[in-house]
Protein backbone atom coordinates (compact mmCIF):
# COMPACT_ATOMS: atom_id res chain seq x y z
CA UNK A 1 16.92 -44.11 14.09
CA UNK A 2 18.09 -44.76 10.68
CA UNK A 3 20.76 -42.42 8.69
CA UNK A 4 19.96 -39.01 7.37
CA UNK A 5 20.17 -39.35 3.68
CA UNK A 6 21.73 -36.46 1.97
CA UNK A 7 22.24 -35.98 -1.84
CA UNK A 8 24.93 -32.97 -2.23
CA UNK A 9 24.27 -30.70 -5.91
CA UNK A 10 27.63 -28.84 -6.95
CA UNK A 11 28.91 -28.16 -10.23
CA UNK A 12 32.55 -28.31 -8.59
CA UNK A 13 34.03 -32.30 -8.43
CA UNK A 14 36.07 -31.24 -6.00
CA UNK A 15 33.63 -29.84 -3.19
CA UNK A 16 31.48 -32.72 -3.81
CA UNK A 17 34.20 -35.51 -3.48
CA UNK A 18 35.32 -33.31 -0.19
CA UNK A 19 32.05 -32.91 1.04
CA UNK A 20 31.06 -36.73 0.59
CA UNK A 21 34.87 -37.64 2.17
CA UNK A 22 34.21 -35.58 5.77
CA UNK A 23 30.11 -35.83 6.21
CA UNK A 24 30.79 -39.81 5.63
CA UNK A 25 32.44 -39.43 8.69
CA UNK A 26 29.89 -38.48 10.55
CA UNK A 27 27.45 -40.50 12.57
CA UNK A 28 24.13 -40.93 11.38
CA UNK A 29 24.51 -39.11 7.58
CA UNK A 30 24.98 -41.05 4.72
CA UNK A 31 26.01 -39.61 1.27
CA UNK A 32 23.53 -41.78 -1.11
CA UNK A 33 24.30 -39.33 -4.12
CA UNK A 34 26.02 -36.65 -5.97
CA UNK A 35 25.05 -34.11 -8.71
CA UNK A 36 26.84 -31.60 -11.06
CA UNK A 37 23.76 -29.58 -11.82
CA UNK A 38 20.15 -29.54 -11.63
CA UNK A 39 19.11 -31.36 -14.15
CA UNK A 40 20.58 -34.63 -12.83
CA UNK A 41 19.73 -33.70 -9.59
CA UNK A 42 16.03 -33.45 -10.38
CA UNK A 43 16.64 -37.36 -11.77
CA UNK A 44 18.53 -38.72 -8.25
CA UNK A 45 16.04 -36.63 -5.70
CA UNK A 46 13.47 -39.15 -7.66
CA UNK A 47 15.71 -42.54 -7.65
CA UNK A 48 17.22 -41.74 -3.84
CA UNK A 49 14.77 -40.08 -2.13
CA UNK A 50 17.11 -37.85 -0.09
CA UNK A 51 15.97 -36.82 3.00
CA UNK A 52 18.14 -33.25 2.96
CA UNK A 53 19.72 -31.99 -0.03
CA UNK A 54 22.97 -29.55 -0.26
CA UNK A 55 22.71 -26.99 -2.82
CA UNK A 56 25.06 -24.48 -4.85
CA UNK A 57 23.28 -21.40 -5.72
CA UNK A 58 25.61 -20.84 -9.03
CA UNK A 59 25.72 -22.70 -11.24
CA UNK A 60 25.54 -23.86 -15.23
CA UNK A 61 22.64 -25.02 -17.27
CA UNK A 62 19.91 -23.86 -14.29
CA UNK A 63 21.28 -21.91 -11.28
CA UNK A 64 20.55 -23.01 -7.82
CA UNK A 65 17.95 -20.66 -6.84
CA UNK A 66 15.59 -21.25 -10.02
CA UNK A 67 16.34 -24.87 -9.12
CA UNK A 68 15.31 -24.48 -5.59
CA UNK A 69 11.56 -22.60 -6.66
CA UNK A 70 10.69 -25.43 -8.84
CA UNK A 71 11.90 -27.74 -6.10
CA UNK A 72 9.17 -26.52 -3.50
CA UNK A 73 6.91 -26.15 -5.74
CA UNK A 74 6.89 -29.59 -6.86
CA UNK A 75 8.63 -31.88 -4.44
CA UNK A 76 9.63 -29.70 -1.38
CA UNK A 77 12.41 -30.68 0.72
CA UNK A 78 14.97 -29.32 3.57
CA UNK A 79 17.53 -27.64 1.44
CA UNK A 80 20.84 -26.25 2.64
CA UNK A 81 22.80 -23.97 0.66
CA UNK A 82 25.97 -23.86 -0.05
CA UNK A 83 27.82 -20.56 -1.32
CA UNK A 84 31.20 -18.95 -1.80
CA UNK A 85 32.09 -16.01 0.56
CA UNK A 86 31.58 -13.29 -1.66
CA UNK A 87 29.40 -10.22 -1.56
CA UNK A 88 27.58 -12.01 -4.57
CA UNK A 89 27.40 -14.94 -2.95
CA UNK A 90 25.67 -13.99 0.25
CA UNK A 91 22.83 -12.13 -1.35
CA UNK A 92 21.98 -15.09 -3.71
CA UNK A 93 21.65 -16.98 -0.17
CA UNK A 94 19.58 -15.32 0.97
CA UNK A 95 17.39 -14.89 -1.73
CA UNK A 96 17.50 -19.06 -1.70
CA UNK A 97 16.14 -18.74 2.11
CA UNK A 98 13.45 -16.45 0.74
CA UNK A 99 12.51 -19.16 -1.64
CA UNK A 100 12.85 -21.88 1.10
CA UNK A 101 15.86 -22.74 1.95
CA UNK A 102 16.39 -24.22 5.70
CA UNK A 103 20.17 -22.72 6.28
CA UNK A 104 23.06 -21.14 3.99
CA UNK A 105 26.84 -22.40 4.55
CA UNK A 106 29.79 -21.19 3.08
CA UNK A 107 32.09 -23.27 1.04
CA UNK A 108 35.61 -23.74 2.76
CA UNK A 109 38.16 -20.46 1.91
CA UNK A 110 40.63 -18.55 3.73
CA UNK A 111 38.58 -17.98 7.05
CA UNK A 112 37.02 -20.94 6.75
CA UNK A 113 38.84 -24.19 7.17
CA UNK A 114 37.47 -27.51 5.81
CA UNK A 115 37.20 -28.88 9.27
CA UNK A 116 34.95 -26.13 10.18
CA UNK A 117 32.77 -26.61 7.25
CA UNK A 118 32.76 -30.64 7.87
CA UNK A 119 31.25 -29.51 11.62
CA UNK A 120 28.82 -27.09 10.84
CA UNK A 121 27.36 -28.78 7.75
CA UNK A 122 26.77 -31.97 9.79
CA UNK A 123 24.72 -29.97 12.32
CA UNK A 124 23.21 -28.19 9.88
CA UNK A 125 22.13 -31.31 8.14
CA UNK A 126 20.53 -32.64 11.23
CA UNK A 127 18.95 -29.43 11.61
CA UNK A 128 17.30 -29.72 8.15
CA UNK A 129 16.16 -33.06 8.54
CA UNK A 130 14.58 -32.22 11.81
CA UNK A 131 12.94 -28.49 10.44
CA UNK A 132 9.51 -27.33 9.64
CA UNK A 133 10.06 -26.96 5.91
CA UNK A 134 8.89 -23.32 5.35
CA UNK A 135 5.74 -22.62 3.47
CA UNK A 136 7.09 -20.06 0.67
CA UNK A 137 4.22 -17.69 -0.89
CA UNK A 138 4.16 -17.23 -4.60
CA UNK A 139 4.37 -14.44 -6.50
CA UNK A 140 6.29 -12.49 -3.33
CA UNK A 141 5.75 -8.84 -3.50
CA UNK A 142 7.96 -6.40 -1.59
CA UNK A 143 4.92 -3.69 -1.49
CA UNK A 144 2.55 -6.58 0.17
CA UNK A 145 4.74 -9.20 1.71
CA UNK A 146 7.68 -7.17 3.32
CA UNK A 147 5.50 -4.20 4.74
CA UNK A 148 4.54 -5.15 7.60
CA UNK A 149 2.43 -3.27 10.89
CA UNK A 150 4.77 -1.75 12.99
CA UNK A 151 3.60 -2.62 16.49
CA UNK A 152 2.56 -0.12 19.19
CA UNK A 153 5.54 1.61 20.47
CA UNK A 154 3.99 3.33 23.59
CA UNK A 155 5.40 6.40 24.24
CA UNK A 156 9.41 4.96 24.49
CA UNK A 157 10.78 8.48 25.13
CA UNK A 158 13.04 6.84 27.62
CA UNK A 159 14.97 4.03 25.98
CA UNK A 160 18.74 5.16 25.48
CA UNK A 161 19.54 2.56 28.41
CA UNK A 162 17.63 -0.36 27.25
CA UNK A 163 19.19 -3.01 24.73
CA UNK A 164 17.47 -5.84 23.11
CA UNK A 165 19.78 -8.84 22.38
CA UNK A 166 18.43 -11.11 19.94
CA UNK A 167 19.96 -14.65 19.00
CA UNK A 168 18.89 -16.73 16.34
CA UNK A 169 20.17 -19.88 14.19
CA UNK A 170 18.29 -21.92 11.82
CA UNK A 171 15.43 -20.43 10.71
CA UNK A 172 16.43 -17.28 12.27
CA UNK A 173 17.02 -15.04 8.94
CA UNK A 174 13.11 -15.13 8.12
CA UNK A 175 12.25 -14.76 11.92
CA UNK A 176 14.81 -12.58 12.40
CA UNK A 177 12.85 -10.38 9.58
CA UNK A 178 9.09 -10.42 11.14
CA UNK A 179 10.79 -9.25 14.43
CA UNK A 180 12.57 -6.57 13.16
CA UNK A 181 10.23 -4.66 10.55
CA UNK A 182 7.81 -4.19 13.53
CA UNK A 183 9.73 -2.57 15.54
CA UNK A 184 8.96 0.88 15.58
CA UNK A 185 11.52 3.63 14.83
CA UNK A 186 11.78 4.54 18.50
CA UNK A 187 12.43 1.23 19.74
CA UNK A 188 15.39 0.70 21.74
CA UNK A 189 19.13 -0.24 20.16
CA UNK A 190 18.96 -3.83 19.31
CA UNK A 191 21.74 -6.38 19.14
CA UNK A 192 21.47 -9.69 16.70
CA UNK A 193 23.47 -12.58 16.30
CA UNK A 194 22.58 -14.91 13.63
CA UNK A 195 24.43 -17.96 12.82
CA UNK A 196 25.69 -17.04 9.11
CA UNK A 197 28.75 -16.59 7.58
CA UNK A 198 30.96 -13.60 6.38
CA UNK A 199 29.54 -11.50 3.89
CA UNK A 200 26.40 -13.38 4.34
CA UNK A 201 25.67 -11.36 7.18
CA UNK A 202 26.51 -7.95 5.37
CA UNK A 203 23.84 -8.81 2.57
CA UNK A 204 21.66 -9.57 5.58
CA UNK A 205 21.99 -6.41 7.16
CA UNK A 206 21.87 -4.40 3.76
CA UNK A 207 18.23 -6.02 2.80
CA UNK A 208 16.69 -5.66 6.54
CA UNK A 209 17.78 -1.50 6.55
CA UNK A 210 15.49 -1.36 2.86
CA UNK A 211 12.51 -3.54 4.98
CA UNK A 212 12.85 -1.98 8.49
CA UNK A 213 11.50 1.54 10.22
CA UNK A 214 14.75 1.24 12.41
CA UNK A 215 18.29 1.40 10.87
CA UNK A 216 19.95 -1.80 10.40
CA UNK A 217 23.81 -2.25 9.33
CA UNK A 218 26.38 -5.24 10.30
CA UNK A 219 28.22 -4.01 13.65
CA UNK A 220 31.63 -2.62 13.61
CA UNK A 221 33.47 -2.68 16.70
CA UNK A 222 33.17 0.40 18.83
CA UNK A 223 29.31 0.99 17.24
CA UNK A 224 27.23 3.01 19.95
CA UNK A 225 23.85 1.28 20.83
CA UNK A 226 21.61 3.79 19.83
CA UNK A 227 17.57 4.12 20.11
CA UNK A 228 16.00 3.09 16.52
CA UNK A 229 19.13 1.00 15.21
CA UNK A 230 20.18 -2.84 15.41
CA UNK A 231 23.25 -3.81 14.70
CA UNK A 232 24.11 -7.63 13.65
CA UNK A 233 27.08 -9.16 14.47
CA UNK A 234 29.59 -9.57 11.44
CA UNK A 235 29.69 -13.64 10.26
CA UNK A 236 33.11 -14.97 11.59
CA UNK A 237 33.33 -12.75 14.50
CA UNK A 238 31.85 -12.44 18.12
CA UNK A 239 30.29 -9.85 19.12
CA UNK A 240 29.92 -8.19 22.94
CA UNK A 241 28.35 -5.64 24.56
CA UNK A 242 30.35 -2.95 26.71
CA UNK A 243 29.77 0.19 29.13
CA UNK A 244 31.64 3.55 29.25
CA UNK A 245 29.61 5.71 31.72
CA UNK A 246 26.15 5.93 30.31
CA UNK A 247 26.85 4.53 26.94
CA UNK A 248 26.31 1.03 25.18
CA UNK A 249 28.93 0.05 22.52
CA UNK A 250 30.26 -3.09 20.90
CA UNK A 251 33.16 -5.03 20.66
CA UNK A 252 33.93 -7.19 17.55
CA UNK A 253 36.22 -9.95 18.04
CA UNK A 254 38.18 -13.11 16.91
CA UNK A 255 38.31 -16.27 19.30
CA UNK A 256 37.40 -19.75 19.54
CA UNK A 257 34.19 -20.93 18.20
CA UNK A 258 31.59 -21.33 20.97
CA UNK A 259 29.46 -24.34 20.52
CA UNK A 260 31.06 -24.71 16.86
CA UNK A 261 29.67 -21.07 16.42
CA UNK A 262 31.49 -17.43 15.38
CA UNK A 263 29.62 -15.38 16.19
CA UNK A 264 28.46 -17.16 19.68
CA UNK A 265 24.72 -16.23 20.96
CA UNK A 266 26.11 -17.30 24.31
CA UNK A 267 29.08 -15.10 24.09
CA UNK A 268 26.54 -12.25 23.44
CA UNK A 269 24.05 -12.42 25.94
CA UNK A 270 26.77 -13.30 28.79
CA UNK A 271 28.18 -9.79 28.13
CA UNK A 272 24.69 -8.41 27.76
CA UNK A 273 24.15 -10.20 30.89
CA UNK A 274 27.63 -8.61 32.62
CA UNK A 275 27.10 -4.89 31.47
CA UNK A 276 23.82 -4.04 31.01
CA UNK A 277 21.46 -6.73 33.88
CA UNK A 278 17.95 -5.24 34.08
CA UNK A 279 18.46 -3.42 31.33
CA UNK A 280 18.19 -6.04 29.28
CA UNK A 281 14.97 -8.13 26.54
CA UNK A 282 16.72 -10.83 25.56
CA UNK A 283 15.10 -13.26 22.82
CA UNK A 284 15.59 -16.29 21.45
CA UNK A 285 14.21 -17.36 18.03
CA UNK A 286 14.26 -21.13 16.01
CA UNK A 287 17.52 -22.45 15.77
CA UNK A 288 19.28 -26.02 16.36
CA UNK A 289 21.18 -26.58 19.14
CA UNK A 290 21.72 -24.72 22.99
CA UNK A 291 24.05 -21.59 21.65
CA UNK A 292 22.29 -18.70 23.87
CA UNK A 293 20.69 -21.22 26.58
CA UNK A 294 23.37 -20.59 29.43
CA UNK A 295 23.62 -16.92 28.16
CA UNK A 296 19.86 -16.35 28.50
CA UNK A 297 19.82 -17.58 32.42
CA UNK A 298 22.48 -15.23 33.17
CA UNK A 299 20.68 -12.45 31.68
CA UNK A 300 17.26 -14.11 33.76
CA UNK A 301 19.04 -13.81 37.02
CA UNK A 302 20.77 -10.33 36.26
CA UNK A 303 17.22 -9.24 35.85
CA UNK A 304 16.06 -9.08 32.33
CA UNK A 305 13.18 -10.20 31.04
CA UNK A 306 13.58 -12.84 28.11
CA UNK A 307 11.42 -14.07 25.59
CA UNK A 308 11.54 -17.65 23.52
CA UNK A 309 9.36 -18.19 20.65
CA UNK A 310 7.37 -21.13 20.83
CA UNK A 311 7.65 -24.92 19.10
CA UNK A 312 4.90 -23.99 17.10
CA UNK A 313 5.95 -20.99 14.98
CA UNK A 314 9.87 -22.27 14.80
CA UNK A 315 11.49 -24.09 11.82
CA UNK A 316 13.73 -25.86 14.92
CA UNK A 317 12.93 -25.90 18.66
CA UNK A 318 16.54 -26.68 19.57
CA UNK A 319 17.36 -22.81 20.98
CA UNK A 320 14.57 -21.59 22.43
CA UNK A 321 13.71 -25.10 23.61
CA UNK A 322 17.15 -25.84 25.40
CA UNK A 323 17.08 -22.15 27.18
CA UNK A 324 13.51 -23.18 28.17
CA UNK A 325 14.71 -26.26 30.05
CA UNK A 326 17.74 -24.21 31.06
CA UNK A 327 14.82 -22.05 33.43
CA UNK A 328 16.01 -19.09 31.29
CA UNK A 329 12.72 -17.93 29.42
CA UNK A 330 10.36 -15.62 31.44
CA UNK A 331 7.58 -15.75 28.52
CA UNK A 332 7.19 -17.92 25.19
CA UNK A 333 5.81 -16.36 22.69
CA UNK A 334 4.71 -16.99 18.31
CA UNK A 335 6.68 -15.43 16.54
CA UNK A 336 3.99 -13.09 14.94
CA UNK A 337 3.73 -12.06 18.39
CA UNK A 338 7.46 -11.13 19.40
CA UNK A 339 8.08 -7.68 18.34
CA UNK A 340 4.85 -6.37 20.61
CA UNK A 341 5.96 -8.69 23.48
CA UNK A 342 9.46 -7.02 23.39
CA UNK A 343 8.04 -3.19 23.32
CA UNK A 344 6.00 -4.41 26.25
CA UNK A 345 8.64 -5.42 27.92
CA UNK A 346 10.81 -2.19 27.33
């Protein structure tokens, strides 16, 4: 299989000669160009012919996001953005993922060594060169595009002792979104962990509450699982579920990165798993990799019933495919199809 080529677009010298020093050291990626801003991007994407492209979302002469439109338009490609941990930061990323990005980093800072970055940019890179590249509508309208039909809810008077645990990865952030809006306001407390950085994840939460019938906010540690709220876990931090007589909270917690992942999906659905057995829908959306696999059979065998979304609807198989194998996954399911398969399952 020949090397992945990546062209990396940064206005900073410095994060592009680090970033071409520690992904040249991993297998299988080659570095066939640099750029300091769009414009001579636009040139080398023509000469090199990258297969995945890094991207900063600010910068001079065209920002990144502008950049990235005309880029799908025109001459789409897997795209992985690359942003500084700041509030402004994560909600330009994810208005890049909105206009088809495959996965947002964070650029190396205080919480976030340069050894971390080097891992989870390489796997993100083989992500993107292995992903669906995501068919972006134009002209998207929040009164057509983001209003979606809540599913039927049943009658789910009796939910304050169910929990949904969702777990998601690349792709997840737009899946995570067509999930979530249907659920209905009485659905179950639901529990998300999505592979994203700090702040990234608060930006997250703050733009699916505006979207969503339920209430939506990043988790704090000691949150109550409530009927009608989800709660996703904060980027840099694991997050578990707990028990104190008949009520659900969470914990929020440092540690060691699980699978080269803070927050863990694994780490989530084993406590799931522990506290709260037949209690339990677990799902697991598009996403690179086997974070949530083991996790998923433990919650199988403590008698929940779990839910994968199919090959065909994800921008990466590598989750939902690995907890497949794993003999995890009761039912696989499209992803237009997910929300009504988990109130079914309530």
């Amino acid at each position: 299989m020949s090397d992945i080529k990546v062209l990396i677009v940064d206005d900073s010298a410095i994060v592009r000669k680090i970033f071409s020093e520690e992904l040249s050291k991993e297998k299988g990626i080659k570095i066939v160009g640099t750029a300091p801003d769009p414009y001579v991007a636009r040139d080398k994407i023509v000469q090199l012919k990258p297969d995945v492209i890094t991207l900063d979302v600010e910068m001079p002469r065209m920002d990144g996001i502008t950049f990235l439109k005309k880029l799908m338009k025109y001459y789409p490609l897997p795209v992985i953005i690359v942003s500084s941990l700041t509030p402004k930061g994560g909600k330009m990323a994810l208005d890049a993922i909105e206009s088809g990005a495959i996965e947002v980093l964070a650029k190396p800072g205080s919480s976030y060594s340069i050894g971390d970055m080097s891992c989870q940019l390489a796997d993100k890179i083989r992500a993107a060169a292995r992903a669906r590249i995501p068919r972006v509508k134009e002209n998207r309208d929040s009164s057509s595009d983001d209003k979606r039909v809540v599913v039927a809810s049943k009658a789910l008077k009796k939910t304050s002792n169910k929990v949904i645990a969702i777990g998601a990865s690349t792709g997840g952030t737009e899946a995570l979104k067509n999930v979530l809006t249907k659920l209905p306001y009485t659905s179950p407390g639901v529990l998300v962990v999505q592979h994203m950085p700090p702040n990234f994840t608060t930006a997250f939460a703050e733009r699916l509450n505006g979207m969503c019938q339920i209430n939506v906010k990043e988790a704090e540690d000691g949150d109550t699982i409530v009927p009608g709220k989800a709660l996703i876990a904060p980027g840099n931090y694991h997050m578990l579920l707990r028990r104190s007589g008949a009520r659900y909270y969470v914990l929020i917690k440092d540690g060691p990165m699980v699978r080269h992942q803070r927050p863990s999906v694994d780490v989530l659905f084993r406590s799931v798993a522990e506290y709260a057995g037949a209690n339990v829908v677990g799902v697991i959306l598009t996403g690179m990799g086997s974070d949530g696999a083991n996790g998923m059979l433990q919650m199988k065998k403590a008698g929940a019933k779990t839910i994968a979304q199919d090959e065909a609807s994800c921008v990466v198989f590598g989750m939902p495919g690995e907890a497949i194998k794993s003999g995890g996954v009761d039912r696989v399911v499209n992803l237009d199809r997910i929300a009504q398969e988990i109130i079914n399952s309530v």
